[in-house]
Protein backbone atom coordinates (compact mmCIF):
# COMPACT_ATOMS: atom_id res chain seq x y z
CA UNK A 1 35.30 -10.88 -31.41
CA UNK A 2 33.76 -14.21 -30.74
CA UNK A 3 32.82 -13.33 -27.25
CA UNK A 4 31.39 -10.55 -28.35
CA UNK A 5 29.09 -12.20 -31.10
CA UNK A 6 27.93 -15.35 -28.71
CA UNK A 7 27.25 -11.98 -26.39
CA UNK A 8 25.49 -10.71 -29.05
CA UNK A 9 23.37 -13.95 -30.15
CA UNK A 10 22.27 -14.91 -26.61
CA UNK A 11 21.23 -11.77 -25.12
CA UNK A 12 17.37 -12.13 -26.21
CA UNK A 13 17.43 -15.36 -24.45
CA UNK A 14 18.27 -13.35 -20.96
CA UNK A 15 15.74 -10.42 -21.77
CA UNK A 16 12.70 -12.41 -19.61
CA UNK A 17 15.22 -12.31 -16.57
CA UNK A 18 15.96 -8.26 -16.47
CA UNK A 19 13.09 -7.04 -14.39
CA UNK A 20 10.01 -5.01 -15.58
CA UNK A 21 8.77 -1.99 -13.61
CA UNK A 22 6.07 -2.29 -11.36
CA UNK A 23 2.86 -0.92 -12.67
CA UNK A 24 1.78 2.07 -11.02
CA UNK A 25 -2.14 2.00 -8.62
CA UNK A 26 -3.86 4.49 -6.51
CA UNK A 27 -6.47 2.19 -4.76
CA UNK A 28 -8.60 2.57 -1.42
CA UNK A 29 -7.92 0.54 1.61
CA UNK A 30 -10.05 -1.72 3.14
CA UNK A 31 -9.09 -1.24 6.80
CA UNK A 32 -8.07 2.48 6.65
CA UNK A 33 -10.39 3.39 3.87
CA UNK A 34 -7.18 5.64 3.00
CA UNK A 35 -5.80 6.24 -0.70
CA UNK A 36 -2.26 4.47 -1.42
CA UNK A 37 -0.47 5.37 -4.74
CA UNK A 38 2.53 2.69 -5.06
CA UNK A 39 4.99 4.65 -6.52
CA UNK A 40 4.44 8.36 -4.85
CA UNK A 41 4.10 6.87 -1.51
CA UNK A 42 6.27 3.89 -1.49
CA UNK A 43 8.75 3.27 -4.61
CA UNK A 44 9.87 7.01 -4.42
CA UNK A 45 10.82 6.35 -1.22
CA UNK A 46 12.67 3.20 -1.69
CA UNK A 47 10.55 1.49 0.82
CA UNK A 48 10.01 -2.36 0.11
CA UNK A 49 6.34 -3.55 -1.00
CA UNK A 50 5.07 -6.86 -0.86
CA UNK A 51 1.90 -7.59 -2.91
CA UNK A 52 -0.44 -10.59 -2.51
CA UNK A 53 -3.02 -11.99 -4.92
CA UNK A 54 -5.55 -13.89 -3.12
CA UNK A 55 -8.39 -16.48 -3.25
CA UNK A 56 -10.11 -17.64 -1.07
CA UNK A 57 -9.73 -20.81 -0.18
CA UNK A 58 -8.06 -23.13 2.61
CA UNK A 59 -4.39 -23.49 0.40
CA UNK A 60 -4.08 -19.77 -0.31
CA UNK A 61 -3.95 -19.02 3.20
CA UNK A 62 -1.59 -21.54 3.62
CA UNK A 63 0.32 -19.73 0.97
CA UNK A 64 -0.35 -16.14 2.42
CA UNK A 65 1.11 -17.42 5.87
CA UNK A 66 4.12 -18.49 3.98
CA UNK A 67 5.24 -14.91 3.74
CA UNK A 68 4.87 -14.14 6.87
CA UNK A 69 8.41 -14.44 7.83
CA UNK A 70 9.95 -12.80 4.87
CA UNK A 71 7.62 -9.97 6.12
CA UNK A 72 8.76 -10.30 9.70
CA UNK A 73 12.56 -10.45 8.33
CA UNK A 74 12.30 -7.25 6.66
CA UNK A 75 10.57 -5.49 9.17
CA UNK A 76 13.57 -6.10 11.18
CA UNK A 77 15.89 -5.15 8.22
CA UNK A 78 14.38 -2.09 7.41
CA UNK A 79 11.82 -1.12 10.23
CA UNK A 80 9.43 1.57 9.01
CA UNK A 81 9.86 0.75 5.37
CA UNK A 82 8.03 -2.37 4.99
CA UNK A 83 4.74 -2.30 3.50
CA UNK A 84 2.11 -5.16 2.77
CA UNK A 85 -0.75 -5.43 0.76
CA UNK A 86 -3.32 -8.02 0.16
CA UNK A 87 -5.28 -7.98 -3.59
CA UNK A 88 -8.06 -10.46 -4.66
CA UNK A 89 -7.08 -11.87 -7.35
CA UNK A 90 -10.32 -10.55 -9.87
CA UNK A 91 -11.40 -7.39 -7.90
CA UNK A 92 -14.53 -9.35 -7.44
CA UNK A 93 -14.97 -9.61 -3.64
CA UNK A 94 -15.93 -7.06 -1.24
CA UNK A 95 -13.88 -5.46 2.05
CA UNK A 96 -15.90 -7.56 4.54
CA UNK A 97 -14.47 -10.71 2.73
CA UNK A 98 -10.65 -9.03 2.05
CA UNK A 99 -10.33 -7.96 5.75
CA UNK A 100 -11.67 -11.43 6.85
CA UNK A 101 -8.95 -13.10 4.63
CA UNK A 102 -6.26 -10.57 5.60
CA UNK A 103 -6.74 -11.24 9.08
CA UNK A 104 -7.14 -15.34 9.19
CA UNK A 105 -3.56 -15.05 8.08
């Protein structure tokens, strides 16, 4: 009975750690000018995403080059199912810049 009561009492402190579902886009890319929707073309499918927020600026693609070889690693792991996607960060810059960032890194 005590087990179950700490169980009980600390459970709200774990709630931040049980992951949230992703929320759901349909957006245009910038070097395929093709629609993506995450979750009808990639979540269905149990294929992995990565997502990057970027700035730009000299650090963040230091940071964006970082993933590089978790990218590379699950490529390998799961050829065909990796997808990656580069965001700004306030949906303020155009293409030109995004596909200039994208490809610096």
């Amino acid at each position: 009975m005590k087990r179950i009561l700490i169980i009980i009492l600390l459970s709200p402190l774990f709630h931040p750690l049980i992951a949230q579902p992703a929320m759901d886009f349909s957006m245009t890319d910038c070097s395929t000018n093709s629609m993506h929707h995450l979750y009808a073309d990639y979540l269905d499918n149990e294929e992995v995403v990565i997502i990057e927020f970027f700035m730009t600026c000299t650090s963040c693609i230091e940071v964006g080059q970082a993933i590089t070889p978790m990218f590379n690693q699950l490529a390998i792991d799961y050829p065909g199912q990796v997808n990656f996607f580069a965001f700004n960060y306030d949906d303020g810059f155009d293409c030109n810049v995004a596909n200039n960032f994208v490809s610096t890194f």
